[in-house]
C-alpha atoms as a PDB file:
ATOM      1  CA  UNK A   1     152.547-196.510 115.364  1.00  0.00           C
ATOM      2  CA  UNK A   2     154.006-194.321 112.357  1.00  0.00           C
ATOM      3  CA  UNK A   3     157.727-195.661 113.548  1.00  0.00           C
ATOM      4  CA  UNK A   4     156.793-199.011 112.668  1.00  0.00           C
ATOM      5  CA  UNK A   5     155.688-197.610 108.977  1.00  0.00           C
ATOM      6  CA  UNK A   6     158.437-198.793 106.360  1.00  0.00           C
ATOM      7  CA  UNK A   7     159.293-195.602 105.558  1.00  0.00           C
ATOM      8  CA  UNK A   8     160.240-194.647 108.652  1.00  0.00           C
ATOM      9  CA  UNK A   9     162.491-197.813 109.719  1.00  0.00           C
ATOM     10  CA  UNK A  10     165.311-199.421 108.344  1.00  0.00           C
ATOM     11  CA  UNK A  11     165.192-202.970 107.256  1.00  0.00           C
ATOM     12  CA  UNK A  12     167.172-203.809 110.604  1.00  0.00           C
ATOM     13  CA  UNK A  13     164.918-202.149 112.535  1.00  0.00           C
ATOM     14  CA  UNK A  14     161.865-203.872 111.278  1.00  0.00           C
ATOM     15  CA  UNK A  15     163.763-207.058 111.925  1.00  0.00           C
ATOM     16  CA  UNK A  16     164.381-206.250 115.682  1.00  0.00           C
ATOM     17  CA  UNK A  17     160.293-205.557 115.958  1.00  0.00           C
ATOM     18  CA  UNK A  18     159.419-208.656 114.455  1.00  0.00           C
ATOM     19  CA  UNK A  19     162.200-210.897 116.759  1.00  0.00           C
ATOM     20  CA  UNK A  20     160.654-209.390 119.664  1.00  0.00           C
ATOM     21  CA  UNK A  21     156.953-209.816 118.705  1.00  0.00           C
ATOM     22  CA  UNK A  22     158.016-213.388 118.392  1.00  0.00           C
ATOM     23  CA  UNK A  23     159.648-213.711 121.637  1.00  0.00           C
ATOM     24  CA  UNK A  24     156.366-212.451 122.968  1.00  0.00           C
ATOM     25  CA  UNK A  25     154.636-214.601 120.935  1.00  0.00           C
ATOM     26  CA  UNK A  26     156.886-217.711 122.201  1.00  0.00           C
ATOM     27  CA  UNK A  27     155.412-217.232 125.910  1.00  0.00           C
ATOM     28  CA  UNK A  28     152.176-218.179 125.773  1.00  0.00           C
ATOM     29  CA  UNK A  29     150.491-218.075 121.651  1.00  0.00           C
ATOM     30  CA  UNK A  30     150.500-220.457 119.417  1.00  0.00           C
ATOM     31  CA  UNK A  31     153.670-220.939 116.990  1.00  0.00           C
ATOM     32  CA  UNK A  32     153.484-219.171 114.051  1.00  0.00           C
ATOM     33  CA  UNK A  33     152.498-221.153 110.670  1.00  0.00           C
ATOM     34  CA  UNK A  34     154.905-220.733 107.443  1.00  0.00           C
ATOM     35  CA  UNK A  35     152.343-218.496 105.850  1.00  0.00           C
ATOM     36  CA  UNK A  36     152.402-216.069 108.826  1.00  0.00           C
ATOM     37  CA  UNK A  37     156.484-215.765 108.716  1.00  0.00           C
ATOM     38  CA  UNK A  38     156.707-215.230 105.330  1.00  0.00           C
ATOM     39  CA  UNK A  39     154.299-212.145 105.661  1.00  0.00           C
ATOM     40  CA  UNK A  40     156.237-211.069 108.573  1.00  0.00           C
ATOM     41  CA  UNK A  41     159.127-211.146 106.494  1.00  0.00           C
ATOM     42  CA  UNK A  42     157.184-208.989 103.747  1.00  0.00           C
ATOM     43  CA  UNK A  43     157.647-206.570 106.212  1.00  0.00           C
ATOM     44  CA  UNK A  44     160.995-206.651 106.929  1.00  0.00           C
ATOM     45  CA  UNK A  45     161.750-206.464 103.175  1.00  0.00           C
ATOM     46  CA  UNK A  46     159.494-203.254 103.250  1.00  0.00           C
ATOM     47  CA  UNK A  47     157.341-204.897 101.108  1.00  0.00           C
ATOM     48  CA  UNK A  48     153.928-204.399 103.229  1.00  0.00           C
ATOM     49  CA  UNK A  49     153.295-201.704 105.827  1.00  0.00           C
ATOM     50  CA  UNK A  50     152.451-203.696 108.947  1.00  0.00           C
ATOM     51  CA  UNK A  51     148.916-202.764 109.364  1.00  0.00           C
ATOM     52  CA  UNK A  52     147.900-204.348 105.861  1.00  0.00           C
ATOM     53  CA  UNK A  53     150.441-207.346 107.210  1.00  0.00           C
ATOM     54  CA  UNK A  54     147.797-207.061 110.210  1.00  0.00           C
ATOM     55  CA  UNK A  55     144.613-207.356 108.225  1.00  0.00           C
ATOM     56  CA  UNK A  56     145.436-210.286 105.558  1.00  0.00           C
ATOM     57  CA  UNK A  57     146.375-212.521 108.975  1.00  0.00           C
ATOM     58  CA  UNK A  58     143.060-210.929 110.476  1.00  0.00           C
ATOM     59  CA  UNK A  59     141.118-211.876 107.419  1.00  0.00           C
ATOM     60  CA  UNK A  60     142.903-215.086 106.832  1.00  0.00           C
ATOM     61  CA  UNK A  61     141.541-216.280 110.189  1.00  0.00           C
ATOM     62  CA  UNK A  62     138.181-215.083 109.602  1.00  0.00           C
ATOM     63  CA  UNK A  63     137.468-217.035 106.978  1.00  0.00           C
ATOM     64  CA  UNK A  64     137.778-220.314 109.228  1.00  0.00           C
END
């Protein structure tokens, strides 16, 4: 999981994970809201490590 970490991916490569978690995501899940892309995007920036990106969506849904 550590090549995923920001520090040890470019900003292009973080954009390649996330298109391809979304064309997983396209096959079955349901579409993404707003919220969700523009913390996916956080990543890319290198603006949150993915597995604090993966808890705020985690919590976010747990408070529903």
């Amino acid at each position: 999981m550590s090549k995923y970490n920001i520090a040890n991916s470019t900003k292009e490569q973080r954009e390649k994970y996330v298109v391809d978690a979304l064309a997983i995501n396209s096959l079955g899940a349901e579409p993404l809201t707003k919220e969700n892309r523009d913390l996916l995007q956080s990543y890319v920036d290198g603006k949150i490590e993915l597995k604090d990106l993966r808890k705020k969506i985690i919590n976010k849904y747990k408070k529903h």
